[in-house]
C-alpha atoms as a PDB file:
ATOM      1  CA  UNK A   1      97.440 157.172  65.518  1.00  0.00           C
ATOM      2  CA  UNK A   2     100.521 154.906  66.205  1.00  0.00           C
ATOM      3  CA  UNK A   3      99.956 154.689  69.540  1.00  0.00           C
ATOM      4  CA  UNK A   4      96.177 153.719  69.138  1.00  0.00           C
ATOM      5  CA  UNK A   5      97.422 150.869  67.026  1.00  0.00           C
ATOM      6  CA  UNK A   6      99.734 149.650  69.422  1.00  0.00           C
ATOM      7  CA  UNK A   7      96.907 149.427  72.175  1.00  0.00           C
ATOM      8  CA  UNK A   8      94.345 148.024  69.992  1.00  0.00           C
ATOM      9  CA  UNK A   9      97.137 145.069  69.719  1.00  0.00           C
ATOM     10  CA  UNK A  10      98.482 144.745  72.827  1.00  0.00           C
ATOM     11  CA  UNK A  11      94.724 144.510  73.843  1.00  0.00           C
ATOM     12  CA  UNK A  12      93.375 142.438  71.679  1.00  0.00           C
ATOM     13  CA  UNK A  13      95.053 139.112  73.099  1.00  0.00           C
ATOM     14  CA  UNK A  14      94.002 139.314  76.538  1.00  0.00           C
ATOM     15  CA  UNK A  15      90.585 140.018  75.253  1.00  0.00           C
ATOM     16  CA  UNK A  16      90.368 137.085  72.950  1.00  0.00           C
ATOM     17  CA  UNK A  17      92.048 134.970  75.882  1.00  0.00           C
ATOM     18  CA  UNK A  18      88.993 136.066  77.890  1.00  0.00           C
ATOM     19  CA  UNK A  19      86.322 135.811  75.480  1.00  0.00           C
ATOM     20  CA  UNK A  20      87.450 132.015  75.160  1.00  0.00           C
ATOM     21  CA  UNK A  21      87.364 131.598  79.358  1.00  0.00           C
ATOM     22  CA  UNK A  22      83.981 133.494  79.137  1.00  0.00           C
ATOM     23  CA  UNK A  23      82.627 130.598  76.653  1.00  0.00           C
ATOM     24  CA  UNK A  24      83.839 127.641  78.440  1.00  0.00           C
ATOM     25  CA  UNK A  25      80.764 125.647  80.538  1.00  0.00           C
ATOM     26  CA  UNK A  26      81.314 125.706  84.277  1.00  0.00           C
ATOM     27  CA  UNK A  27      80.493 122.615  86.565  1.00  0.00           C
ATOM     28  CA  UNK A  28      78.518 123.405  89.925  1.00  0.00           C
ATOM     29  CA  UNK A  29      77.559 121.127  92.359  1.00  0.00           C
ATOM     30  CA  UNK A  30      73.970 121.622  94.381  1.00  0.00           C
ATOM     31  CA  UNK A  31      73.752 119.095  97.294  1.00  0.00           C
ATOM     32  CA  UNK A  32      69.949 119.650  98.915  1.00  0.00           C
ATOM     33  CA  UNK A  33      70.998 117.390 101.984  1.00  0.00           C
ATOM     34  CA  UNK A  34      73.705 115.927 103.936  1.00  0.00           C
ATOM     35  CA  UNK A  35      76.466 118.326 105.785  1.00  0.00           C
ATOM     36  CA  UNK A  36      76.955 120.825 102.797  1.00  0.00           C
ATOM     37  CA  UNK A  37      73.363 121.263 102.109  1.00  0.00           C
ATOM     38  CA  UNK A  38      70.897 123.850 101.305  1.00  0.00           C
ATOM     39  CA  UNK A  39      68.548 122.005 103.968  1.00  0.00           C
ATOM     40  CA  UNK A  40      71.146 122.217 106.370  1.00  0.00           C
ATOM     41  CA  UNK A  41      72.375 125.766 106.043  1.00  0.00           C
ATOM     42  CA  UNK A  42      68.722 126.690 106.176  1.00  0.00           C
ATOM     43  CA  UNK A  43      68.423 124.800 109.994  1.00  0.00           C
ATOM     44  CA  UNK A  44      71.489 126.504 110.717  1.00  0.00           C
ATOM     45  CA  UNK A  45      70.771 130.018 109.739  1.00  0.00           C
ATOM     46  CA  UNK A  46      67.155 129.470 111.423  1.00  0.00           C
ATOM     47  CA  UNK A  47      68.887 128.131 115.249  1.00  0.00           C
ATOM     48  CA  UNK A  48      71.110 131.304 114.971  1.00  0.00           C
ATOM     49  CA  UNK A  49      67.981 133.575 114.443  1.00  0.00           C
ATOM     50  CA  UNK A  50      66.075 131.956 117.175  1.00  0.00           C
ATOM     51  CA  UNK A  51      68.907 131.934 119.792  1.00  0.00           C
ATOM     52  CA  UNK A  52      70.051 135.268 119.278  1.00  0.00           C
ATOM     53  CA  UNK A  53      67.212 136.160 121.186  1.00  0.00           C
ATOM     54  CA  UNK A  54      66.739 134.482 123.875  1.00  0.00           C
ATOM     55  CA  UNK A  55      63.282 133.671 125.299  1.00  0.00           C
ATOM     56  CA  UNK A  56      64.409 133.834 128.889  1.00  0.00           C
ATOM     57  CA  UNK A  57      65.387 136.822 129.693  1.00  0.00           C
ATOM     58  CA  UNK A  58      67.127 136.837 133.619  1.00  0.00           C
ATOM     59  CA  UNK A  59      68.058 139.740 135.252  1.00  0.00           C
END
């Protein structure tokens, strides 16, 4: 039983420590255009797709 108690102690401050983290707000940052967009990882993602194929095919 002792050595329940001694875990339910030593666990209980990293778990409050974490429950506090856990109900903090975060801050995020959505950018729809410029360099770091969605717009422009979207044109991106869509030239790799179209050149990984390419439509000439030589021989």
């Amino acid at each position: 039983m002792a050595a329940l108690n001694a875990y339910s102690s030593a666990a209980a401050i990293p778990l409050a420590r974490l429950n506090e983290r856990l109900n903090e707000p975060f801050v995020t940052v959505n950018t729809v255009t410029g360099d770091l967009g969605i717009k422009q990882a979207q044109d991106d993602y869509q030239r790799l797709v179209n050149n990984k194929s390419p439509k000439n095919k030589r021989r």
